[in-house]
C-alpha atoms as a PDB file:
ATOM      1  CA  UNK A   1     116.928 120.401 104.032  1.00  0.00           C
ATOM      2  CA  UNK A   2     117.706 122.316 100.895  1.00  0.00           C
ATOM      3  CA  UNK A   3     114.764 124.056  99.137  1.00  0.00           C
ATOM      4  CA  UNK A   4     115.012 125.350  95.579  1.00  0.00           C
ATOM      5  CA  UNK A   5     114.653 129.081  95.142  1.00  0.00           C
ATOM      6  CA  UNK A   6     111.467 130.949  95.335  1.00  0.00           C
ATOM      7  CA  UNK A   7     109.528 133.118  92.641  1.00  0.00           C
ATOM      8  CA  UNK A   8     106.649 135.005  93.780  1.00  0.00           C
ATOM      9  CA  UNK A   9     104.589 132.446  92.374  1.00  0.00           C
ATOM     10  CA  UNK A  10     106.182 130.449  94.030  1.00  0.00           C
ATOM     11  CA  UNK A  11     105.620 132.111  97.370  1.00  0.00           C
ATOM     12  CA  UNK A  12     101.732 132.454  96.401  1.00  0.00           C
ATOM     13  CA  UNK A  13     101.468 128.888  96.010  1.00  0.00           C
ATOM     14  CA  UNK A  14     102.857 127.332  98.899  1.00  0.00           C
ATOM     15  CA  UNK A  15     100.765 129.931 101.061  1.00  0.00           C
ATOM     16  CA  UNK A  16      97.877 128.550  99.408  1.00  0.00           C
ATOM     17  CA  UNK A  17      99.188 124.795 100.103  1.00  0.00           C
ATOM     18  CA  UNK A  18      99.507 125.700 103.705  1.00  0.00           C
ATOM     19  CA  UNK A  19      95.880 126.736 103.676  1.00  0.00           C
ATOM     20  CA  UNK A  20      94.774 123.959 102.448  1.00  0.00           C
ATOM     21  CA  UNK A  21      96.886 121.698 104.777  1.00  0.00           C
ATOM     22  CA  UNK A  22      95.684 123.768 108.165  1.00  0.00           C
ATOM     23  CA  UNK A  23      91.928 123.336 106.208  1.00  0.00           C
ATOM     24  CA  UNK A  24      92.557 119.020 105.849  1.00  0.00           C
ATOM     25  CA  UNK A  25      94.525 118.812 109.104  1.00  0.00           C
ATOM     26  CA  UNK A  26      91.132 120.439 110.846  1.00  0.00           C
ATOM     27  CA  UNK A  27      88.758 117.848 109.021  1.00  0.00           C
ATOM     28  CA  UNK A  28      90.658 115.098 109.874  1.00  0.00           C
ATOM     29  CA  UNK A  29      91.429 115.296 113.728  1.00  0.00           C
ATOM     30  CA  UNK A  30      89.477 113.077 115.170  1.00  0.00           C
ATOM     31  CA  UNK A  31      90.150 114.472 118.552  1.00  0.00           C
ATOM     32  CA  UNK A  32      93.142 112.351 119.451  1.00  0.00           C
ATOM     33  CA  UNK A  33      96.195 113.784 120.622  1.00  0.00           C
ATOM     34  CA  UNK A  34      98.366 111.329 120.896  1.00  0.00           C
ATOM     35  CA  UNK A  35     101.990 113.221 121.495  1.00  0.00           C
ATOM     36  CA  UNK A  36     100.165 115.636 124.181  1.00  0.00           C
ATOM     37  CA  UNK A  37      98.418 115.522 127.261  1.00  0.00           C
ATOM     38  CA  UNK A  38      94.486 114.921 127.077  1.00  0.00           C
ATOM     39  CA  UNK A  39      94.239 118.669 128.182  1.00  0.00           C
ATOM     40  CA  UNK A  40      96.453 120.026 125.741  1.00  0.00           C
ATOM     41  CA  UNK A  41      95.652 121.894 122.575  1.00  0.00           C
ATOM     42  CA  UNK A  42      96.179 120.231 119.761  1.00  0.00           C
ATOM     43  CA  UNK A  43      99.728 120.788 117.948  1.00  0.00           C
ATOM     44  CA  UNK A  44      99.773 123.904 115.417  1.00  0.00           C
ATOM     45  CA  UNK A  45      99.920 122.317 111.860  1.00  0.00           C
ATOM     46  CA  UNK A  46     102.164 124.977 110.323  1.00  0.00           C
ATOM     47  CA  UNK A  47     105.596 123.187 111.224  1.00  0.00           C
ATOM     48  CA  UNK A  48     104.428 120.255 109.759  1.00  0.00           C
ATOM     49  CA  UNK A  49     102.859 122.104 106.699  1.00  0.00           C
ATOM     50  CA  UNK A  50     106.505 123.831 106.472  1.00  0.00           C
ATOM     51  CA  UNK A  51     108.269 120.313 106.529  1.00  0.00           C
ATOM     52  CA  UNK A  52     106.677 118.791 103.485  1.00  0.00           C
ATOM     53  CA  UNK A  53     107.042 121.406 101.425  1.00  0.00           C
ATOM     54  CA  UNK A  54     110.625 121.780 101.963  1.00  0.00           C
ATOM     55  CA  UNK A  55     110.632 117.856 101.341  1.00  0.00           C
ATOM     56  CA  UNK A  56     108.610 118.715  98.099  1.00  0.00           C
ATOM     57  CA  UNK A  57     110.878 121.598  97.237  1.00  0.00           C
ATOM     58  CA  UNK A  58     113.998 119.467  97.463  1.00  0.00           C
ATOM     59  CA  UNK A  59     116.420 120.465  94.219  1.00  0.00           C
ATOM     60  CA  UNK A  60     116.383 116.972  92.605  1.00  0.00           C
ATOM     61  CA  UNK A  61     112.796 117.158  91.672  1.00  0.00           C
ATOM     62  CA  UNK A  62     111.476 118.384  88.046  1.00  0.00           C
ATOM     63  CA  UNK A  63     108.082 116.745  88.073  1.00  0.00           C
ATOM     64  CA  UNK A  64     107.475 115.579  91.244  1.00  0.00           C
ATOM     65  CA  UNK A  65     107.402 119.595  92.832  1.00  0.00           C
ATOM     66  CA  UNK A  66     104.978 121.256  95.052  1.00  0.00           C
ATOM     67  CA  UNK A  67     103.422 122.302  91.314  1.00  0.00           C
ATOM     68  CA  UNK A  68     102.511 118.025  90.912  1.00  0.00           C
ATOM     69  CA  UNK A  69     101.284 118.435  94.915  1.00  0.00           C
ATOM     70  CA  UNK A  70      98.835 121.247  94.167  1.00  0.00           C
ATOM     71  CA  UNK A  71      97.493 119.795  91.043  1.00  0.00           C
ATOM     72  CA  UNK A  72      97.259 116.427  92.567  1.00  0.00           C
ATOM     73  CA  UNK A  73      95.050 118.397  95.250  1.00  0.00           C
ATOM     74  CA  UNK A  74      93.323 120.522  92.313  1.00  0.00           C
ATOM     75  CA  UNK A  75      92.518 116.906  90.548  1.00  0.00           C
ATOM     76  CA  UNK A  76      91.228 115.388  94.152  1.00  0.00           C
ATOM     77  CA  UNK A  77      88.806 118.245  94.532  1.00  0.00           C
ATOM     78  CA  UNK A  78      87.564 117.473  91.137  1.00  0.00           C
ATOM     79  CA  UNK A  79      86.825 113.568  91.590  1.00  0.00           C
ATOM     80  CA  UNK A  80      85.431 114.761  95.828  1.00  0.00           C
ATOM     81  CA  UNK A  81      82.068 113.428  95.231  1.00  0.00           C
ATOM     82  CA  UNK A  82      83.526 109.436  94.438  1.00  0.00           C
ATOM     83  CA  UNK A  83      85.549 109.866  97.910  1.00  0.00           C
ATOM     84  CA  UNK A  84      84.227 108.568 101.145  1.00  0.00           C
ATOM     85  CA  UNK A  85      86.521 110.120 102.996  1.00  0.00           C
ATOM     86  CA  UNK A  86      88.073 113.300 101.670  1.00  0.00           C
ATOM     87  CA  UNK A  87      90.110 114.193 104.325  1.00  0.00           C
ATOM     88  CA  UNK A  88      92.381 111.442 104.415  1.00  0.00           C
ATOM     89  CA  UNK A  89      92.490 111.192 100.362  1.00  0.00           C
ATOM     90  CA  UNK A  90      93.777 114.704 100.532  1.00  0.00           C
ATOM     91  CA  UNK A  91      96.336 113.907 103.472  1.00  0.00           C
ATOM     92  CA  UNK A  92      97.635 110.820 100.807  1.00  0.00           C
ATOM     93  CA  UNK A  93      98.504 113.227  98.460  1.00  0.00           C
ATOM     94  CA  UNK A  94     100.426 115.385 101.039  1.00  0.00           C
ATOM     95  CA  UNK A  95     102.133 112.368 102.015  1.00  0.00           C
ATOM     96  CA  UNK A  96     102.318 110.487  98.607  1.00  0.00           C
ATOM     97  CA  UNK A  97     106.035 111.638  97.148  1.00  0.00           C
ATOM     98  CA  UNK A  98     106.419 113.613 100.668  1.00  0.00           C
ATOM     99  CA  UNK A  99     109.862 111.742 100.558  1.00  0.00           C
ATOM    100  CA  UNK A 100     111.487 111.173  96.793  1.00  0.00           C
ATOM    101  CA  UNK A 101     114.507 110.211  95.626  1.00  0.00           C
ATOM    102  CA  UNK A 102     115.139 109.293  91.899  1.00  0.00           C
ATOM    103  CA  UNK A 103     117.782 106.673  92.489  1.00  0.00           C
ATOM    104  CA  UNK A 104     115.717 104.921  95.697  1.00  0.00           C
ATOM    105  CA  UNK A 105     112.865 102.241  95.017  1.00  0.00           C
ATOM    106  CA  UNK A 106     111.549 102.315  98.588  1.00  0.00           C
ATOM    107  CA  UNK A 107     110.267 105.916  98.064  1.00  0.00           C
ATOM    108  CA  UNK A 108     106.045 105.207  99.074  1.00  0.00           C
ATOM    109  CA  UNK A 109     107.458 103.085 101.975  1.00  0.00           C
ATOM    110  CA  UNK A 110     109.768 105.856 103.182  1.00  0.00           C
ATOM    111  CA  UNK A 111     106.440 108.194 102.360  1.00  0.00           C
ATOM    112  CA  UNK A 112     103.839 106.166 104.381  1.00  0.00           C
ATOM    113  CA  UNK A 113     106.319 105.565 107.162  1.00  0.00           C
ATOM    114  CA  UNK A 114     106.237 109.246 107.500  1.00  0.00           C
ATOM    115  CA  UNK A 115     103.229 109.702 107.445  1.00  0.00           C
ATOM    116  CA  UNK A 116     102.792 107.597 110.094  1.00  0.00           C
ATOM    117  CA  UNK A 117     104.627 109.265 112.352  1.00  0.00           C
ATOM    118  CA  UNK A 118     103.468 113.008 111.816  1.00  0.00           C
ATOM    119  CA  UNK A 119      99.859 112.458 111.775  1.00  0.00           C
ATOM    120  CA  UNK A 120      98.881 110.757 115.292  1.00  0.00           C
ATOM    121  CA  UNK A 121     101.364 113.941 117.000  1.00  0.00           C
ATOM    122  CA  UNK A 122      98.596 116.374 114.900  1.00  0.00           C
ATOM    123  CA  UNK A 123      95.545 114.048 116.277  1.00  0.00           C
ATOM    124  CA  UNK A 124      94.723 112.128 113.542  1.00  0.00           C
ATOM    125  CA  UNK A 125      93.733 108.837 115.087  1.00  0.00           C
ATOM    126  CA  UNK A 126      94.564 105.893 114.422  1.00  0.00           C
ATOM    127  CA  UNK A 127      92.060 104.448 111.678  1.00  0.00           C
ATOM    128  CA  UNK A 128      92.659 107.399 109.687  1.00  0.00           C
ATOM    129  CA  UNK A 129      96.544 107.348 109.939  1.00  0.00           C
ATOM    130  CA  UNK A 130      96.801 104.157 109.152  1.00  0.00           C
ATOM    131  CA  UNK A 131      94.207 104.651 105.479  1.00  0.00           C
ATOM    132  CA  UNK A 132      96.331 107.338 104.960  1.00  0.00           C
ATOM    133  CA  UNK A 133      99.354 105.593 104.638  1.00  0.00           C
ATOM    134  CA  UNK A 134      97.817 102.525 103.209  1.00  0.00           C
ATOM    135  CA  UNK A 135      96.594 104.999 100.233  1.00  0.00           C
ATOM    136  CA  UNK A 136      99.993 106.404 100.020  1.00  0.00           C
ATOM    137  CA  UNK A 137     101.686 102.919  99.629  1.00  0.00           C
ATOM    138  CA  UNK A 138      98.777 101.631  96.740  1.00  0.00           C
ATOM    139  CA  UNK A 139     100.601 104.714  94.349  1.00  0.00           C
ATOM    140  CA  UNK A 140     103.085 102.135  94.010  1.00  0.00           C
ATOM    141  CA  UNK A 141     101.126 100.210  91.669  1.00  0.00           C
ATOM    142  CA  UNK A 142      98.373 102.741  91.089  1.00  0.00           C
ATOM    143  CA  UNK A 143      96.042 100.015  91.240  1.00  0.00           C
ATOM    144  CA  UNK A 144      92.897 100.106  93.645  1.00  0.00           C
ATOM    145  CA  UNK A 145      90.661  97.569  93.876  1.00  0.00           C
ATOM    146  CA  UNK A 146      87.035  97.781  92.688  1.00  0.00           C
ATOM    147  CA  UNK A 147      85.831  98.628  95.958  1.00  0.00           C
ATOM    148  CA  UNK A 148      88.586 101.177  96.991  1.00  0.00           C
ATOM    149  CA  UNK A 149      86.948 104.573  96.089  1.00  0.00           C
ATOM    150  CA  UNK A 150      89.017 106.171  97.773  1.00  0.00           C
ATOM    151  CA  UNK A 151      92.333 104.666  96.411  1.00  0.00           C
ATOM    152  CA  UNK A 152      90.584 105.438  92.945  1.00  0.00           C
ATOM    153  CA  UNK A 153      90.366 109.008  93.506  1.00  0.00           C
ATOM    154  CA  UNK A 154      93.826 109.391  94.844  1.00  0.00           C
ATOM    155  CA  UNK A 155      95.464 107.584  92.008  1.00  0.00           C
ATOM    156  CA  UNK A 156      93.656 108.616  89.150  1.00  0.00           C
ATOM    157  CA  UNK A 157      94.253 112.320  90.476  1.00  0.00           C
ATOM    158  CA  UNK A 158      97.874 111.420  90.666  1.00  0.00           C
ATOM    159  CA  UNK A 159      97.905 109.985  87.190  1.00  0.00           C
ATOM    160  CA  UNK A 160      95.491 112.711  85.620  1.00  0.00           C
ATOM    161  CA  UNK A 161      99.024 114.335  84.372  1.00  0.00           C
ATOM    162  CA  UNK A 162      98.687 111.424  81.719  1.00  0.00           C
ATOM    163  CA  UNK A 163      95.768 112.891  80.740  1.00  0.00           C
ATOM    164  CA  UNK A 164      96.735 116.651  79.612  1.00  0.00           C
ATOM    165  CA  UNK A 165      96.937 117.590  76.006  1.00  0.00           C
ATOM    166  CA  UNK A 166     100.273 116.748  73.947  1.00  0.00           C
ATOM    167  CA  UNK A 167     102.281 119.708  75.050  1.00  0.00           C
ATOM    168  CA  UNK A 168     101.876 119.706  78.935  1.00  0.00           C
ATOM    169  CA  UNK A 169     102.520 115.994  78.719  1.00  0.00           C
ATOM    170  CA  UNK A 170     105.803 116.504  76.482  1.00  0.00           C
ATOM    171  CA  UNK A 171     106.907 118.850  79.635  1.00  0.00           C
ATOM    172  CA  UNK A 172     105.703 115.579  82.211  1.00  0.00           C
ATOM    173  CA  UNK A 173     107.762 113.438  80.358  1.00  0.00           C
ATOM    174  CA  UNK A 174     111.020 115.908  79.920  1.00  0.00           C
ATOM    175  CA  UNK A 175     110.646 116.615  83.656  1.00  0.00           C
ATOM    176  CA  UNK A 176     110.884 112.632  84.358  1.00  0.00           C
ATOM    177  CA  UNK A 177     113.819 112.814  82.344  1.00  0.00           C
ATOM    178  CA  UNK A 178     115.737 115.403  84.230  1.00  0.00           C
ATOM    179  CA  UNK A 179     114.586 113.439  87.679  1.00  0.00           C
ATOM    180  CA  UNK A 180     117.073 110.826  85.977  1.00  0.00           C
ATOM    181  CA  UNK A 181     119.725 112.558  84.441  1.00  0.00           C
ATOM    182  CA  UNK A 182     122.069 110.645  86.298  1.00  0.00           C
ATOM    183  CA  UNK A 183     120.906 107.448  84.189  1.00  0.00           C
ATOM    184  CA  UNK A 184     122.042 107.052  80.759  1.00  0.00           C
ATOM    185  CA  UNK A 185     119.947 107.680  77.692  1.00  0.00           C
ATOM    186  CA  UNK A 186     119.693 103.874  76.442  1.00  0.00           C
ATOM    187  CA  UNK A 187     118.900 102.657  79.819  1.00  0.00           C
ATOM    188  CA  UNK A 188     116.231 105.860  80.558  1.00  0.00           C
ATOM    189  CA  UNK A 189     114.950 104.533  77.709  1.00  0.00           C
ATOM    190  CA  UNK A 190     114.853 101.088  78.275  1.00  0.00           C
ATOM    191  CA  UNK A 191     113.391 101.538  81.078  1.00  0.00           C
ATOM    192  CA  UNK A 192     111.027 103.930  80.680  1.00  0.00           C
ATOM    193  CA  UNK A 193     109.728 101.495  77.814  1.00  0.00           C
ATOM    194  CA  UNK A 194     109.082  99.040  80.260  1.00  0.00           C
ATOM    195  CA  UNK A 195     107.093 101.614  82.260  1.00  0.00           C
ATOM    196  CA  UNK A 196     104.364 103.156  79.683  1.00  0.00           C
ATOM    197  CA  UNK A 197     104.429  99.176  78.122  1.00  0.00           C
ATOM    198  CA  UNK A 198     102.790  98.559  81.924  1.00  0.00           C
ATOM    199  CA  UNK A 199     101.147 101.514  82.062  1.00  0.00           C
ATOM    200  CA  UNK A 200      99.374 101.007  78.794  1.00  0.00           C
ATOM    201  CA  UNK A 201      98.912  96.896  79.838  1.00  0.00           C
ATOM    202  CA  UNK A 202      96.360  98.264  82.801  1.00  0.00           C
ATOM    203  CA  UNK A 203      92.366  97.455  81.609  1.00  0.00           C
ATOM    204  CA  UNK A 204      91.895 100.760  83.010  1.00  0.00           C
ATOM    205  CA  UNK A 205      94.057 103.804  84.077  1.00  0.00           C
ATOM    206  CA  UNK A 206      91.496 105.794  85.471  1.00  0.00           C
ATOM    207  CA  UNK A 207      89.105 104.232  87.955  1.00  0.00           C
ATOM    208  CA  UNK A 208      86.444 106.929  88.514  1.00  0.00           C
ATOM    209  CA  UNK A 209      83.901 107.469  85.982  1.00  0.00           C
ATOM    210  CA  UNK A 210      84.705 111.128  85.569  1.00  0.00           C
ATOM    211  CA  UNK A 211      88.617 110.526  85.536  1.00  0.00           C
ATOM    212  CA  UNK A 212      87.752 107.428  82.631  1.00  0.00           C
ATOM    213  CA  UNK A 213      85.859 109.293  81.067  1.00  0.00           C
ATOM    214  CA  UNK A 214      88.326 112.895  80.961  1.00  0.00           C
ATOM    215  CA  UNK A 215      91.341 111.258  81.063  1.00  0.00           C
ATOM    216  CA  UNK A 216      91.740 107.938  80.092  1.00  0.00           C
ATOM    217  CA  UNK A 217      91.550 108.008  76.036  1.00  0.00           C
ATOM    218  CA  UNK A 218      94.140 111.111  75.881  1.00  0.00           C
ATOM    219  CA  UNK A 219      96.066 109.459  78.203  1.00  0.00           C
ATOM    220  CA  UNK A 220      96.713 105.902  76.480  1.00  0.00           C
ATOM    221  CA  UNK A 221      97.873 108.013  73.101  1.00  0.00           C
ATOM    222  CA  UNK A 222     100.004 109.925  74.909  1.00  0.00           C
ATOM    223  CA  UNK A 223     101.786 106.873  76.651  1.00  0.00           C
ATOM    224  CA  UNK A 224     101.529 105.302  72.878  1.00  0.00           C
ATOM    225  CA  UNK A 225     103.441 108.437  71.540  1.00  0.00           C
ATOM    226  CA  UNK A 226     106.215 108.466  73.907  1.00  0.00           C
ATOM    227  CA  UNK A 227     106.756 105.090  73.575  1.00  0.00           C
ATOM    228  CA  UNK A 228     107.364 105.283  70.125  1.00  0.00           C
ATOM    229  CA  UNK A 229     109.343 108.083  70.481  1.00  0.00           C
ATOM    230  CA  UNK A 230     111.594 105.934  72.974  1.00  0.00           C
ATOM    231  CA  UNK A 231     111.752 103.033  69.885  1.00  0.00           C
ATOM    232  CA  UNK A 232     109.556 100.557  72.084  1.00  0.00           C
ATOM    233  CA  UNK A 233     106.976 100.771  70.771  1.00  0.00           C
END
């Protein structure tokens, strides 16, 4: 798996995302170890820590990078207190773009899938694997149902990048663009049209009252910008 290069910033941050990962991994066990013995310690985290972030350092992302992982995390810790379970919100957003390809539209399935796999061989059991997954597939639509806290938290923390003032979301939206350099400019923007026009159709974009209330007006002009700057709007 090819990894872009690393800055020392770079380093930095992915020893702090391996932190965190060995810090969720610990919450979340359950005390099932499905892929070892009953007697056996439970598997060391780190090879699995190492795995996604080479996944999320792959050299065709722009946006979706180990940066979007840690402030999806950043955002999650944020919004903890509408959770009810934290844990396995924070292992969705591990999980949630853990396999991404621009040119693919099974990229959650392929996600969750994997997810599926990796967590009962770390002893997550099963209810908890199988949330986490079921959060990671619901960024698909990015929309939780009224009585899905926990699906609120993860998606408004992965849509909080809608959010940011006009210049971080000018470098969002150029970073989509290089994802799909490979596409055209009038069918980018035809189709990106079509996305913020859905994006922007949603009653709500943010579900949590402290995401709404943060996020959710700067977010709708900044859709409404770039989608006149696209000519759809």
């Amino acid at each position: 798996m090819t990894s872009v290069p690393r800055t020392a910033d770079t380093t930095a941050l992915l020893e702090e995302l391996r932190r965190r990962w060995a810090t969720t991994v610990a919450a979340a066990r359950d005390g099932r170890k499905s892929a070892a013995p009953p007697d056996a310690p439970a598997p060391d985290p780190g090879p699995y820590a190492d795995n996604l972030l080479a996944r999320w350092s792959e050299p065709q992302r722009h946006y979706h990078t180990v940066e979007h992982l840690a402030a999806v995390l950043t955002r999650i810790d944020e919004l903890a207190g509408h959770a009810d379970d934290l844990p396995v919100v924070q292992l969705a957003a591990w999980f949630h773009d853990a396999v991404y390809r621009p040119d693919r539209s099974e990229n959650e399935e392929r996600s969750a899938a994997l997810a599926e796999r990796a967590l009962p061989e770390l002893g997550i059991g099963a209810a908890r694997t199988a949330e986490v997954a079921r959060l990671v597939r619901l960024t698909t639509t990015h929309e939780p149902a009224p009585d899905d806290p926990d699906g609120e938290v993860l998606c408004d923390a992965d849509l909080a990048v809608l959010g940011g003032p006009p210049d971080a979301y000018a470098a969002y939206a150029a970073a989509v663009r290089a994802e799909y350099a490979f596409v055209p400019d009038p069918d980018f923007a035809a189709g990106r049209a079509a996305v913020l026009r859905q994006l922007l159709a949603l009653p709500h974009l943010f579900r949590t009252p402290q995401g709404y209330d943060r996020f959710e007006h700067l977010a709708r002009r900044n859709l409404a910008t770039e989608l006149d700057l696209l000519g759809g709007g």
